[in-house]
PDB file of N, CA and C in Angstrom:
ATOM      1  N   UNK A   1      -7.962 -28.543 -26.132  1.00  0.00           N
ATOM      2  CA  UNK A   1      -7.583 -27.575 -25.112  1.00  0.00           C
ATOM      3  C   UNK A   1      -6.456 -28.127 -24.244  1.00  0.00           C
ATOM      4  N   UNK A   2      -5.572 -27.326 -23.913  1.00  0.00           N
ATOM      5  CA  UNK A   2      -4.550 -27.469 -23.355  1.00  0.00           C
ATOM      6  C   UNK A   2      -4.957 -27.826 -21.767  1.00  0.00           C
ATOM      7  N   UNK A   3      -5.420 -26.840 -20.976  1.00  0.00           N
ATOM      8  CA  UNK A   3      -5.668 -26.849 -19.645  1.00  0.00           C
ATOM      9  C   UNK A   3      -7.795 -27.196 -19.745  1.00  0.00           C
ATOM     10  N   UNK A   4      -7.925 -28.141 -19.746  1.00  0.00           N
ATOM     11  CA  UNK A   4      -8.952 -28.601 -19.625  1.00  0.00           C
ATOM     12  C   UNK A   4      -9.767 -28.092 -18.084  1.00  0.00           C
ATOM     13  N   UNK A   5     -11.624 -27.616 -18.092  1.00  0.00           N
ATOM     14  CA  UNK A   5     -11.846 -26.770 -16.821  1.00  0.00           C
ATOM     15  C   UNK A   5     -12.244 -27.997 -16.156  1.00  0.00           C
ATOM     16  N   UNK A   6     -12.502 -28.187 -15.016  1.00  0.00           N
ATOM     17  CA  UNK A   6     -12.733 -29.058 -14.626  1.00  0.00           C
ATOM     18  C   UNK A   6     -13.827 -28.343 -13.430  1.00  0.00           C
ATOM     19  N   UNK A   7     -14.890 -29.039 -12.866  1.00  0.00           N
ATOM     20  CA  UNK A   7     -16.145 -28.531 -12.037  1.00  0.00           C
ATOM     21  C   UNK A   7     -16.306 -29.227 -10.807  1.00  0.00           C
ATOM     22  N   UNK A   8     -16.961 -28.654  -9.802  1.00  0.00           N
ATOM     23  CA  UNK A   8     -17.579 -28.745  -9.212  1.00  0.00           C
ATOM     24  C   UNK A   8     -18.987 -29.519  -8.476  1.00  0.00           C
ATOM     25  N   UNK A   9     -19.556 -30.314  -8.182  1.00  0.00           N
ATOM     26  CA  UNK A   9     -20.882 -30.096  -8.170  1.00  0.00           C
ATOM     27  C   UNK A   9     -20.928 -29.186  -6.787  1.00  0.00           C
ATOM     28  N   UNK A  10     -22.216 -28.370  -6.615  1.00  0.00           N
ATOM     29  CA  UNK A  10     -22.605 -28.376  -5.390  1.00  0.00           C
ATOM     30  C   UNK A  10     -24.282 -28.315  -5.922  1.00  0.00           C
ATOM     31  N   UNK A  11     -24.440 -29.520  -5.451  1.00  0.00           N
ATOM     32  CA  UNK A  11     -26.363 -29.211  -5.405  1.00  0.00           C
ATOM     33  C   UNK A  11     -26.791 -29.858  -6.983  1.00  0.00           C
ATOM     34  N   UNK A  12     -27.338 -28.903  -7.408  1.00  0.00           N
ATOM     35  CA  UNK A  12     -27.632 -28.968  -8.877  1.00  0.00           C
ATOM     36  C   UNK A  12     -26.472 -28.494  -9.496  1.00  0.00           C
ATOM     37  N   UNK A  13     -25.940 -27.368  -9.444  1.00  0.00           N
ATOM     38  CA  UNK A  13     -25.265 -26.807  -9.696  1.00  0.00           C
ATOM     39  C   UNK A  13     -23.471 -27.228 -10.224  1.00  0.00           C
ATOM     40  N   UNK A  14     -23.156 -26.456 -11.373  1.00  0.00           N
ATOM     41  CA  UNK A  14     -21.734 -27.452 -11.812  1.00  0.00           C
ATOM     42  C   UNK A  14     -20.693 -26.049 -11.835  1.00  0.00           C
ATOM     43  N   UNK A  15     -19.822 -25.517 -10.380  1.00  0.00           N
ATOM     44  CA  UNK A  15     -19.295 -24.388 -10.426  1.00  0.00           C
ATOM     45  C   UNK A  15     -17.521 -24.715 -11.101  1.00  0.00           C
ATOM     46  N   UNK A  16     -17.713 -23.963 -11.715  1.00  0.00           N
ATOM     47  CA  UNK A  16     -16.033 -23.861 -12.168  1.00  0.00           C
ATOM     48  C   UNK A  16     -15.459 -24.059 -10.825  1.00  0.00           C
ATOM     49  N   UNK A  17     -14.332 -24.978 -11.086  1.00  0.00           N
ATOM     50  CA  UNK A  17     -12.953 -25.259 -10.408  1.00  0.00           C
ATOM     51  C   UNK A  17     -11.973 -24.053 -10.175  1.00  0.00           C
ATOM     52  N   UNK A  18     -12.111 -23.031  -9.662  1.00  0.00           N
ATOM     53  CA  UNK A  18     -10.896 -22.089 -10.338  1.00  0.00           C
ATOM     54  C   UNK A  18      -9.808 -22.151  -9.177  1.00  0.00           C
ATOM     55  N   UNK A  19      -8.586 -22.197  -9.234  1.00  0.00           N
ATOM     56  CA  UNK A  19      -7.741 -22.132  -7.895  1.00  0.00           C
ATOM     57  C   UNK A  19      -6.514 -20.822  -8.590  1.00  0.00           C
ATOM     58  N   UNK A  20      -6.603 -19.974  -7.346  1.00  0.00           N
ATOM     59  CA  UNK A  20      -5.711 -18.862  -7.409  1.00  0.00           C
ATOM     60  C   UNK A  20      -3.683 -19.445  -7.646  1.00  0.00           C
ATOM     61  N   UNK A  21      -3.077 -19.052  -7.936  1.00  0.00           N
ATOM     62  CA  UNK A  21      -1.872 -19.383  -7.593  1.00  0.00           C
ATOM     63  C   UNK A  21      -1.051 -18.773  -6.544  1.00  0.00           C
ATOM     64  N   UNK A  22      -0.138 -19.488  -5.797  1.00  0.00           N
ATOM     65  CA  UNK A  22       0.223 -19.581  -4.301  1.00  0.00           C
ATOM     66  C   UNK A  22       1.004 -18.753  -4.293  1.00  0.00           C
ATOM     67  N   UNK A  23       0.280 -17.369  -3.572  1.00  0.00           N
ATOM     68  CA  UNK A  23       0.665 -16.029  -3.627  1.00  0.00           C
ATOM     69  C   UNK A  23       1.664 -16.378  -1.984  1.00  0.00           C
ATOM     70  N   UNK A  24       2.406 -15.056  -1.781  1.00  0.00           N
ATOM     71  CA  UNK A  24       3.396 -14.992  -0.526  1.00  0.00           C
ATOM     72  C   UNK A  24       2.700 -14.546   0.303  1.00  0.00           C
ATOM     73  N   UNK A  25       2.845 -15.088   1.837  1.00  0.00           N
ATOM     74  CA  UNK A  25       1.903 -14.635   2.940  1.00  0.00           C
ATOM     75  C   UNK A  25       2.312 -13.385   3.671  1.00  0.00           C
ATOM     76  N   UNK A  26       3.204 -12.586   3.050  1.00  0.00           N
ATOM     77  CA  UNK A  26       3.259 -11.414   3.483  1.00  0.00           C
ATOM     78  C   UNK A  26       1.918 -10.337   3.651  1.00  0.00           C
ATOM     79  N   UNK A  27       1.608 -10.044   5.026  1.00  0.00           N
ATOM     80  CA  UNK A  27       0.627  -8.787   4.913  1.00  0.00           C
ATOM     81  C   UNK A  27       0.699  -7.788   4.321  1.00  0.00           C
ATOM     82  N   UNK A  28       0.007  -7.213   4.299  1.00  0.00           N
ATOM     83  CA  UNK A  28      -0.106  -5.596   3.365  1.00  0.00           C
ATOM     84  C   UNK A  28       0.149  -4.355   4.188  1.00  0.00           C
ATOM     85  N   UNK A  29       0.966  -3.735   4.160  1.00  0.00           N
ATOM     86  CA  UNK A  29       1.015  -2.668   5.017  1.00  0.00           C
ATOM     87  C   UNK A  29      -0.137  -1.648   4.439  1.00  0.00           C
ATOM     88  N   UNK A  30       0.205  -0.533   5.346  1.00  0.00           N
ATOM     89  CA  UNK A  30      -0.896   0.578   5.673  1.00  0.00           C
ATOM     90  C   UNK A  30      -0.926   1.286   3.782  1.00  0.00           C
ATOM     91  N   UNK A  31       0.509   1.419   3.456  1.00  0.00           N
ATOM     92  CA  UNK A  31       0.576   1.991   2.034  1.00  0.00           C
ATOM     93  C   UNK A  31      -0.493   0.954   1.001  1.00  0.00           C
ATOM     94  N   UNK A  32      -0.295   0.162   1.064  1.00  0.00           N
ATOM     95  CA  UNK A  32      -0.546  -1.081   0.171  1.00  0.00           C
ATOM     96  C   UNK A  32      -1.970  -1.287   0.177  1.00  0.00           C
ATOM     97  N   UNK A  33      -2.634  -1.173   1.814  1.00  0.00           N
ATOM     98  CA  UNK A  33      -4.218  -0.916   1.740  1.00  0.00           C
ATOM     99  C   UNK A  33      -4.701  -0.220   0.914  1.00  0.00           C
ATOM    100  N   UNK A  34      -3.821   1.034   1.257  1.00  0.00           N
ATOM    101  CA  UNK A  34      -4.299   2.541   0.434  1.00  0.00           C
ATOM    102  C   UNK A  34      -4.634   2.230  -0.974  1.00  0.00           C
ATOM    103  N   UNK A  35      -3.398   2.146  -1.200  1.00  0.00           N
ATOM    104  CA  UNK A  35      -3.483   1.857  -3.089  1.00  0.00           C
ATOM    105  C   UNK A  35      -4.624   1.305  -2.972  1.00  0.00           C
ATOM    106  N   UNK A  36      -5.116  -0.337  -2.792  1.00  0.00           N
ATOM    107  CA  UNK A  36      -5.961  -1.074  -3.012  1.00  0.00           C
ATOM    108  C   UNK A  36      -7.253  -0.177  -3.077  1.00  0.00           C
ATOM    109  N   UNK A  37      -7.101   0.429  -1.624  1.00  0.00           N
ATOM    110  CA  UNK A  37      -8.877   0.808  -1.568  1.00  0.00           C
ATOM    111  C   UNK A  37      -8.833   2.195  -2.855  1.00  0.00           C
ATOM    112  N   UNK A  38      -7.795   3.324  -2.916  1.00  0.00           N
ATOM    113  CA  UNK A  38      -7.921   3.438  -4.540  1.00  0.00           C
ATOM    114  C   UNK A  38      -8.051   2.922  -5.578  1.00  0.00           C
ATOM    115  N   UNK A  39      -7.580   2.027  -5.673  1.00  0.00           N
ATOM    116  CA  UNK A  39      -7.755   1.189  -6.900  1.00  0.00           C
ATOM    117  C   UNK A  39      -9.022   1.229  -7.322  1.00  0.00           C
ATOM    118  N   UNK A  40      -9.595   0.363  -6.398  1.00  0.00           N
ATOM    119  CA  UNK A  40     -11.073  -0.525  -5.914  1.00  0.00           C
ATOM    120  C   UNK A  40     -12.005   0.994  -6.308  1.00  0.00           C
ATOM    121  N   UNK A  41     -11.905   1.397  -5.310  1.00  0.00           N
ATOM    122  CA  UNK A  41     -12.948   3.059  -5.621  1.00  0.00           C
ATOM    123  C   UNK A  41     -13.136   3.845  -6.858  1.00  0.00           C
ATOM    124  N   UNK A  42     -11.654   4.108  -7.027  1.00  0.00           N
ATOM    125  CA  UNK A  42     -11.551   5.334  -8.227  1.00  0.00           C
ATOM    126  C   UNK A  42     -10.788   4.314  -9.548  1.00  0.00           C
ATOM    127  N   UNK A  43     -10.376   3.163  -9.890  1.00  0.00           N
ATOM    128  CA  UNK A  43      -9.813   2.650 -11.007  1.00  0.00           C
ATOM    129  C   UNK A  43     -10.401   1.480 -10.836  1.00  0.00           C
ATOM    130  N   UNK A  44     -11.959   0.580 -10.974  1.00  0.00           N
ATOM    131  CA  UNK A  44     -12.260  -0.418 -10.609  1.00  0.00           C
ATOM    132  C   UNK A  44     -12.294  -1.136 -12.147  1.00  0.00           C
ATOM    133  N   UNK A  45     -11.890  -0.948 -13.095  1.00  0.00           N
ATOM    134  CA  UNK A  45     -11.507  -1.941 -14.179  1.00  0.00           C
ATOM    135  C   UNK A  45     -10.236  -2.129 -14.003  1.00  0.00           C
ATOM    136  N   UNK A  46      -8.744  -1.390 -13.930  1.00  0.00           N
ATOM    137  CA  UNK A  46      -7.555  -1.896 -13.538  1.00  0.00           C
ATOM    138  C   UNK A  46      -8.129  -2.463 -12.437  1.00  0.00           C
ATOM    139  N   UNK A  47      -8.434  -2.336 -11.221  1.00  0.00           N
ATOM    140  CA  UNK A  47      -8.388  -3.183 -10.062  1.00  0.00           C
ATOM    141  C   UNK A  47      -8.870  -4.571 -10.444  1.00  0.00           C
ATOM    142  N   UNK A  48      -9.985  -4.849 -11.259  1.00  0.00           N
ATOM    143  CA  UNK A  48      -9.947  -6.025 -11.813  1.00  0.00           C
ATOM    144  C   UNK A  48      -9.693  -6.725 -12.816  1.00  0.00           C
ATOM    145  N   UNK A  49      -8.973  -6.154 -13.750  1.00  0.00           N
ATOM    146  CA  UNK A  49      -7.775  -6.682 -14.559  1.00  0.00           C
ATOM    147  C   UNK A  49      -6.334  -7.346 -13.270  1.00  0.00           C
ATOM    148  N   UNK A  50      -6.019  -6.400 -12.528  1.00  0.00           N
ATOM    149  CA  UNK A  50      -5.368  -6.809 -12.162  1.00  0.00           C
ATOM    150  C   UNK A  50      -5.219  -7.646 -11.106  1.00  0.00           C
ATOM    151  N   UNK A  51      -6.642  -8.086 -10.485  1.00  0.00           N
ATOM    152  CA  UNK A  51      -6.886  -9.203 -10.169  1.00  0.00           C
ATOM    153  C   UNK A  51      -6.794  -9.854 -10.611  1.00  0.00           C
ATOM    154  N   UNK A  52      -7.581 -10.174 -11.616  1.00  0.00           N
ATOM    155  CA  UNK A  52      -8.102 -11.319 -12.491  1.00  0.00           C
ATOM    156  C   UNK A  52      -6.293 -12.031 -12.800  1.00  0.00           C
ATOM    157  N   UNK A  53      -5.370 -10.810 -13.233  1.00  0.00           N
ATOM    158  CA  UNK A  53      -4.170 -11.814 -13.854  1.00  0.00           C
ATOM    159  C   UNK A  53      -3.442 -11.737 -12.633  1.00  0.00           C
ATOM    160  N   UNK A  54      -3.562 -11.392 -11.408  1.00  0.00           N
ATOM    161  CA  UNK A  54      -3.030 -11.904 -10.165  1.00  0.00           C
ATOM    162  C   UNK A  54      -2.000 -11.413  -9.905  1.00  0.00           C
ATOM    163  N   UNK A  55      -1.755  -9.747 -10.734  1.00  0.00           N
ATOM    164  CA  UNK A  55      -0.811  -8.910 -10.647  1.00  0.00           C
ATOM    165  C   UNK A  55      -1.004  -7.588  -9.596  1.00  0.00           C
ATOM    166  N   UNK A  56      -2.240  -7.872  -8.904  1.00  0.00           N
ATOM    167  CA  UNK A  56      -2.624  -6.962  -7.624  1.00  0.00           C
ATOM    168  C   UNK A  56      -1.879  -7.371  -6.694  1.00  0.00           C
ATOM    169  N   UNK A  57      -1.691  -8.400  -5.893  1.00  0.00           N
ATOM    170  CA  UNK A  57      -1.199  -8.261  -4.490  1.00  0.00           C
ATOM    171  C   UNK A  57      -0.075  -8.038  -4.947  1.00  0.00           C
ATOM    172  N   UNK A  58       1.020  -8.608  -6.400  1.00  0.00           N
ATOM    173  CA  UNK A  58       2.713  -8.012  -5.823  1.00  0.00           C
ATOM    174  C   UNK A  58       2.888  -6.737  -6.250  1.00  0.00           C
ATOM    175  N   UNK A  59       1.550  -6.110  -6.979  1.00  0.00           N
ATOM    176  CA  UNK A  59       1.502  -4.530  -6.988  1.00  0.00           C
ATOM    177  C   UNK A  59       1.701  -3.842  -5.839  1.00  0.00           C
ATOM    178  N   UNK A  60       0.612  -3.887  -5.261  1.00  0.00           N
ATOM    179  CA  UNK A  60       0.468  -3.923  -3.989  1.00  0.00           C
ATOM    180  C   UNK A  60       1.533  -3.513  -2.645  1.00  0.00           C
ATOM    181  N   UNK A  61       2.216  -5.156  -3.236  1.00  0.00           N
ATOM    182  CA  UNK A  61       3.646  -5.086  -1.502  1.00  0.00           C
ATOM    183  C   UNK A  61       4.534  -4.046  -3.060  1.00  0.00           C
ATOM    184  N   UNK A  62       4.851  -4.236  -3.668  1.00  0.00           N
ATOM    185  CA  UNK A  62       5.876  -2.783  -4.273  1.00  0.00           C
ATOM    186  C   UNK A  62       5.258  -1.392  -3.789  1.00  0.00           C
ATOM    187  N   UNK A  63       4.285  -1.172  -3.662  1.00  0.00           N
ATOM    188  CA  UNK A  63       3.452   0.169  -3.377  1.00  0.00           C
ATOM    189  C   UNK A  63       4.060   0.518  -2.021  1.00  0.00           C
ATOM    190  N   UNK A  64       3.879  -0.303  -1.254  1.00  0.00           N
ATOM    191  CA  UNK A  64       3.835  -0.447   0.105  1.00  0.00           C
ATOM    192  C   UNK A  64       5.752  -0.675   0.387  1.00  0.00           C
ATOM    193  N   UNK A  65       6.261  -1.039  -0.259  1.00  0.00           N
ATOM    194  CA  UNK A  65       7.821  -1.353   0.065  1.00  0.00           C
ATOM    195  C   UNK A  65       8.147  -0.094  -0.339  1.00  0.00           C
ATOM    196  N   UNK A  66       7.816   0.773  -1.744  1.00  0.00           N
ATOM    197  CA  UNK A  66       8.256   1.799  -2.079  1.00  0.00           C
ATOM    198  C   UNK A  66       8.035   3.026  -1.424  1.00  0.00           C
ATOM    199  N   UNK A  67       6.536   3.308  -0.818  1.00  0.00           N
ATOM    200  CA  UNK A  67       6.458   4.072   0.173  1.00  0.00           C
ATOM    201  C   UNK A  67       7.112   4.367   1.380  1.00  0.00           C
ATOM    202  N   UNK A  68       7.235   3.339   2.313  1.00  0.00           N
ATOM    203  CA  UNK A  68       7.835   3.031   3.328  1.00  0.00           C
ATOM    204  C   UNK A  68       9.432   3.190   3.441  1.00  0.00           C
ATOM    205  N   UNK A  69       9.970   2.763   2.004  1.00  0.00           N
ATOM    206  CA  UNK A  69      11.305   3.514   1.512  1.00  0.00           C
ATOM    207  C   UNK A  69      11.353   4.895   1.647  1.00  0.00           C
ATOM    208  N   UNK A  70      10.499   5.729   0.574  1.00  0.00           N
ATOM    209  CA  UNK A  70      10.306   6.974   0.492  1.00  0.00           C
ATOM    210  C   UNK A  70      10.292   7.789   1.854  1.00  0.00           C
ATOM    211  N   UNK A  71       9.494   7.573   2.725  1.00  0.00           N
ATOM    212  CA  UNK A  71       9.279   7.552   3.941  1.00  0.00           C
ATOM    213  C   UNK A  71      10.419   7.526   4.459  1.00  0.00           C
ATOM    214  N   UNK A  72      11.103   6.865   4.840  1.00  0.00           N
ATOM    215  CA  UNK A  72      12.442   6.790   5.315  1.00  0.00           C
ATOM    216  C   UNK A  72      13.270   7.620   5.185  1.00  0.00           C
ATOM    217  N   UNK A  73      13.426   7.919   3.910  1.00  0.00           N
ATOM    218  CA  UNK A  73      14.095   9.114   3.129  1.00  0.00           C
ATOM    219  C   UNK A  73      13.671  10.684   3.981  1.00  0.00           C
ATOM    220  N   UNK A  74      12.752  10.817   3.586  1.00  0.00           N
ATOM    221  CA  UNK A  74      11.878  12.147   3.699  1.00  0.00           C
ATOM    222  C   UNK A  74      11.859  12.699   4.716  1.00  0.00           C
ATOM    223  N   UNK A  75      11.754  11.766   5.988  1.00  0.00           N
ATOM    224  CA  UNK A  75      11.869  12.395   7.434  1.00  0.00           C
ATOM    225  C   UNK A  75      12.889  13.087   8.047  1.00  0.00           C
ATOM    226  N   UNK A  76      14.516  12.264   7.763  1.00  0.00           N
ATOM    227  CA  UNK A  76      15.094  13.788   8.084  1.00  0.00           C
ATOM    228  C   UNK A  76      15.254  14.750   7.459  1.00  0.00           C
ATOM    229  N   UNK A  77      15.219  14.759   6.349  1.00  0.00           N
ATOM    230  CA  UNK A  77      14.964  15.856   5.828  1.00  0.00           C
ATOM    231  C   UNK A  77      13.998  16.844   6.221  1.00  0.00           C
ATOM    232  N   UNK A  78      12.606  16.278   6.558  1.00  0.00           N
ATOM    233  CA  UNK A  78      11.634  17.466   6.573  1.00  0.00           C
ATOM    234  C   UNK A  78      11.980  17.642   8.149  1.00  0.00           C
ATOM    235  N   UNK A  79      12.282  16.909   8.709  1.00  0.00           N
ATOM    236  CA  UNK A  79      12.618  17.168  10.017  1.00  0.00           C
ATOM    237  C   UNK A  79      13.741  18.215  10.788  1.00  0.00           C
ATOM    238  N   UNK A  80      14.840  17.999   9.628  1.00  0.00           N
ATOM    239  CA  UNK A  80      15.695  19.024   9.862  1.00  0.00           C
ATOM    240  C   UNK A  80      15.433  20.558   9.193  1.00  0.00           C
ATOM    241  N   UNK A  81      14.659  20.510   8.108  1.00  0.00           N
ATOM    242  CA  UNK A  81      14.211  21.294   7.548  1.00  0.00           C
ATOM    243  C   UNK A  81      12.870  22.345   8.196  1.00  0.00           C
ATOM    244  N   UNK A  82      12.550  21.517   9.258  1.00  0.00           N
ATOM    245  CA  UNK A  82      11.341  21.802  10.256  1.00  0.00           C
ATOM    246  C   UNK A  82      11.831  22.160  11.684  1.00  0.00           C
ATOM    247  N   UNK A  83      13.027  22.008  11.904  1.00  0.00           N
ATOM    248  CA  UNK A  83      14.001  22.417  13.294  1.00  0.00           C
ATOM    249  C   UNK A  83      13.702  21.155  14.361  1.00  0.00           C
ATOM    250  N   UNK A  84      13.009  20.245  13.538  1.00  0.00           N
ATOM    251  CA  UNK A  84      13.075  19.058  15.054  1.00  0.00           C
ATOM    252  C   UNK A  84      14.524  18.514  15.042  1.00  0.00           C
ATOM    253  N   UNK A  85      15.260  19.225  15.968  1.00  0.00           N
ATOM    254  CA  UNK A  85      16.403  18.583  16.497  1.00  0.00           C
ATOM    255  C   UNK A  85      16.333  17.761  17.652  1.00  0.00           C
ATOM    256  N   UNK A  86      17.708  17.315  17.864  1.00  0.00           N
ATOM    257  CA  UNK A  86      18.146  16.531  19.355  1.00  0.00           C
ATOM    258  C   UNK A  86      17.716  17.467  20.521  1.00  0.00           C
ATOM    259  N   UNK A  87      18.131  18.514  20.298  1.00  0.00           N
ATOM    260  CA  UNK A  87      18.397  19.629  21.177  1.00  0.00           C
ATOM    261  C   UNK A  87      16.798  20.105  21.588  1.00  0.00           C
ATOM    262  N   UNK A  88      16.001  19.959  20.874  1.00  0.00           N
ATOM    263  CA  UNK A  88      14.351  20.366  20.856  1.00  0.00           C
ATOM    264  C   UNK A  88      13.981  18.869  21.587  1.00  0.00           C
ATOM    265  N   UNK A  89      14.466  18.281  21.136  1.00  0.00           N
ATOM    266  CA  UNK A  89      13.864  17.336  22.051  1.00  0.00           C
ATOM    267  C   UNK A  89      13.865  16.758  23.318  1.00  0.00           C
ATOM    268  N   UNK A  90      15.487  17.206  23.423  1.00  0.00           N
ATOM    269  CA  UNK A  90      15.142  17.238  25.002  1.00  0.00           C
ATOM    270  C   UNK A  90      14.654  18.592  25.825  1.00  0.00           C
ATOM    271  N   UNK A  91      15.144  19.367  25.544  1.00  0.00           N
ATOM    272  CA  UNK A  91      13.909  20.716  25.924  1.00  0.00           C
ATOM    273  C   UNK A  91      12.340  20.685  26.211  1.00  0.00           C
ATOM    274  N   UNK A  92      12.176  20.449  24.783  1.00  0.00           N
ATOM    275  CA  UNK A  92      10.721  20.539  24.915  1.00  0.00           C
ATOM    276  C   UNK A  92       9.862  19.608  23.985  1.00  0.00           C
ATOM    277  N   UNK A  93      10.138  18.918  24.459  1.00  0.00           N
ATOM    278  CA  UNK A  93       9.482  17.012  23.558  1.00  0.00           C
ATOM    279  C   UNK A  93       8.321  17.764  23.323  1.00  0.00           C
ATOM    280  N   UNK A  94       7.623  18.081  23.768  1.00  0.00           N
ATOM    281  CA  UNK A  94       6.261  18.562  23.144  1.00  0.00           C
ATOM    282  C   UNK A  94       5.727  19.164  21.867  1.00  0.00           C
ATOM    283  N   UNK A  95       7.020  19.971  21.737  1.00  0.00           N
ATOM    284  CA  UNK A  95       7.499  20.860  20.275  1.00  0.00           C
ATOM    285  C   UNK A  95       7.534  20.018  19.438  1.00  0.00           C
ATOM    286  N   UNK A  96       8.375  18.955  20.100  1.00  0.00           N
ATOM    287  CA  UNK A  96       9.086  18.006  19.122  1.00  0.00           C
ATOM    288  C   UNK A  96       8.625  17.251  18.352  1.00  0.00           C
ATOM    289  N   UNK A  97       7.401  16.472  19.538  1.00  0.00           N
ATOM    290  CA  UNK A  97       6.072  15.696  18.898  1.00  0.00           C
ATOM    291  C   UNK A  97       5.442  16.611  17.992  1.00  0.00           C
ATOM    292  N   UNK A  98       4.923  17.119  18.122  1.00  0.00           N
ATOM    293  CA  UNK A  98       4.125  18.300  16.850  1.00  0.00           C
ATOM    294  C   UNK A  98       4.953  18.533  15.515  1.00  0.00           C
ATOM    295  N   UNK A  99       5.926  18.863  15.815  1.00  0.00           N
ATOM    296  CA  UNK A  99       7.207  19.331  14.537  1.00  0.00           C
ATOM    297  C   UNK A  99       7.189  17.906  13.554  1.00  0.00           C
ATOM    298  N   UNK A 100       7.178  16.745  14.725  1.00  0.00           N
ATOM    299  CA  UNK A 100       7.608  15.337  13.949  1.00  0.00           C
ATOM    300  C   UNK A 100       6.480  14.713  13.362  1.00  0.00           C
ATOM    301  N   UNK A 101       4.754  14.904  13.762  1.00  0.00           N
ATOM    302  CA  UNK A 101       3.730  14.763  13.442  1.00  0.00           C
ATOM    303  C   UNK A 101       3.065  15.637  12.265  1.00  0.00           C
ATOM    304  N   UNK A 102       3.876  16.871  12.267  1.00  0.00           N
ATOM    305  CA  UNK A 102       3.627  18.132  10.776  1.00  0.00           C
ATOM    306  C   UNK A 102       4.781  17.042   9.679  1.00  0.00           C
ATOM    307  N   UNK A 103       5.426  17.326   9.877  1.00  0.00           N
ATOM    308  CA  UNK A 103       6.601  15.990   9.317  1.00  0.00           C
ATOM    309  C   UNK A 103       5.848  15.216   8.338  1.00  0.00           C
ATOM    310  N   UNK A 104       5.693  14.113   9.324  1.00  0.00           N
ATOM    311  CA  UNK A 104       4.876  13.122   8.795  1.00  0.00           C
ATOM    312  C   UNK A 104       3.541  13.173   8.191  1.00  0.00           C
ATOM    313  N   UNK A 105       3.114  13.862   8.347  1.00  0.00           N
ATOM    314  CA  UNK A 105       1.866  14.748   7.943  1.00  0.00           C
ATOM    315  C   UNK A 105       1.956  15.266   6.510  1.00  0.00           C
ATOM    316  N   UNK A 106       3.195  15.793   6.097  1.00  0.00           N
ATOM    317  CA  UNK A 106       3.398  16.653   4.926  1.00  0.00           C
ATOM    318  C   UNK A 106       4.022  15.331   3.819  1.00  0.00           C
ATOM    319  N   UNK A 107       5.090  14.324   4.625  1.00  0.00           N
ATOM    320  CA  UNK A 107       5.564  13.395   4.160  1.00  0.00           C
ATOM    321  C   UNK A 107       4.615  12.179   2.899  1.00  0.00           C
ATOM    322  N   UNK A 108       3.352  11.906   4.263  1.00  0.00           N
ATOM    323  CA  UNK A 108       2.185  11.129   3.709  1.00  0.00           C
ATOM    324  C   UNK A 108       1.436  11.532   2.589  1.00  0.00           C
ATOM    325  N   UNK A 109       1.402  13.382   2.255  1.00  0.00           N
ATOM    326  CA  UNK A 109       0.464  13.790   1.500  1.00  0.00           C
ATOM    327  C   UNK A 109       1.476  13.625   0.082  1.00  0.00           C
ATOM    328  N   UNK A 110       2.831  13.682   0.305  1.00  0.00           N
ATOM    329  CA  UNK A 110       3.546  13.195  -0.783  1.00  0.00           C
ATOM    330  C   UNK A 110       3.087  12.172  -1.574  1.00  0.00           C
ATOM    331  N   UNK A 111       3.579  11.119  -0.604  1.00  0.00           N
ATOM    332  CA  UNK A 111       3.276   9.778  -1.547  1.00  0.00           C
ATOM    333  C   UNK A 111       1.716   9.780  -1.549  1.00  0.00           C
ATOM    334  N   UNK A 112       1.128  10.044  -1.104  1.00  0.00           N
ATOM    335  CA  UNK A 112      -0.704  10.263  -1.086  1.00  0.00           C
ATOM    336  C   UNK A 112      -0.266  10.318  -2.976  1.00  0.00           C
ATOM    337  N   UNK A 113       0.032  11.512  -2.771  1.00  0.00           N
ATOM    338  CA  UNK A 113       0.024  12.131  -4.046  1.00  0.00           C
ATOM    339  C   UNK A 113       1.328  11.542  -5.467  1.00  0.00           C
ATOM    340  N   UNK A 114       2.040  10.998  -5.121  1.00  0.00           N
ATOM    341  CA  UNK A 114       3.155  10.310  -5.778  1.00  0.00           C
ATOM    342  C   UNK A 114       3.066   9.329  -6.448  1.00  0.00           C
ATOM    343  N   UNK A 115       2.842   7.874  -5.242  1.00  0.00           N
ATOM    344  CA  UNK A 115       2.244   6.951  -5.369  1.00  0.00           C
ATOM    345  C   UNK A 115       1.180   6.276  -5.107  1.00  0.00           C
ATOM    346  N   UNK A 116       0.182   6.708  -4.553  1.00  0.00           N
ATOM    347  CA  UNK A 116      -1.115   5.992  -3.672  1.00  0.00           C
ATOM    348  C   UNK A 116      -2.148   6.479  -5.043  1.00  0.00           C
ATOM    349  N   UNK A 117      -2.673   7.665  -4.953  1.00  0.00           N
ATOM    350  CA  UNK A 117      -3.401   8.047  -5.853  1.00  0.00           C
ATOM    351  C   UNK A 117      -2.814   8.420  -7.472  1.00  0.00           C
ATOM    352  N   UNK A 118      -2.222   7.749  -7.913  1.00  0.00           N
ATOM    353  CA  UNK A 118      -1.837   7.938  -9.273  1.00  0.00           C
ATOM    354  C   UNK A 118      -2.010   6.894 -10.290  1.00  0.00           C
TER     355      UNK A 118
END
């Protein structure tokens, strides 16, 4: 054998050695949770395939980088497409908040649906 296992004791007990490889300490944004806790819920053999070969977390930050892109994109658009202007906002910020919260609202169910749950 090439990579020989090497153990543990604790106790009686002889536990495999296993050490992960030295993933990037970047957090997970809010997109990137999502996926996961889909994954985990509704695809729990990919979720652990893709543990196991340690191709989940940079799944993961792509999920979460690509969303957050998308996102970016999408808002003025639905925004202008929704009448939240400059001009609404200083008028009547109140409008504005609501208009920009339907926005984002319609934006999220996108990638909900795009990339999170697919």
């Amino acid at each position: 054998m090439n990579n020989p296992m090497t153990y543990i004791q604790n106790g009686d007990y002889l536990i495999p050695d296993l050490k992960l490889s030295q993933q990037p300490e970047k957090p997970l944004g809010k997109y990137g949770r999502m996926r996961k806790a889909y994954l985990k819920e509704h695809r729990p053999i990919l979720y652990n395939q893709m543990l196991l070969s340690e191709k989940l977390y940079p799944h993961l930050l792509e999920i979460d980088e690509t969303a957050q892109n998308r996102l970016e994109q999408m808002m003025p658009q639905l925004a202008k497409e929704a009448g939240a202007t400059e001009e609404l906002k200083a008028s009547d910020p109140m409008k504005w908040v609501g208009l920009m919260n339907t926005c984002k609202g319609q934006a999220e169910e996108i990638l909900m649906a795009e990339l999170i749950n697919s």
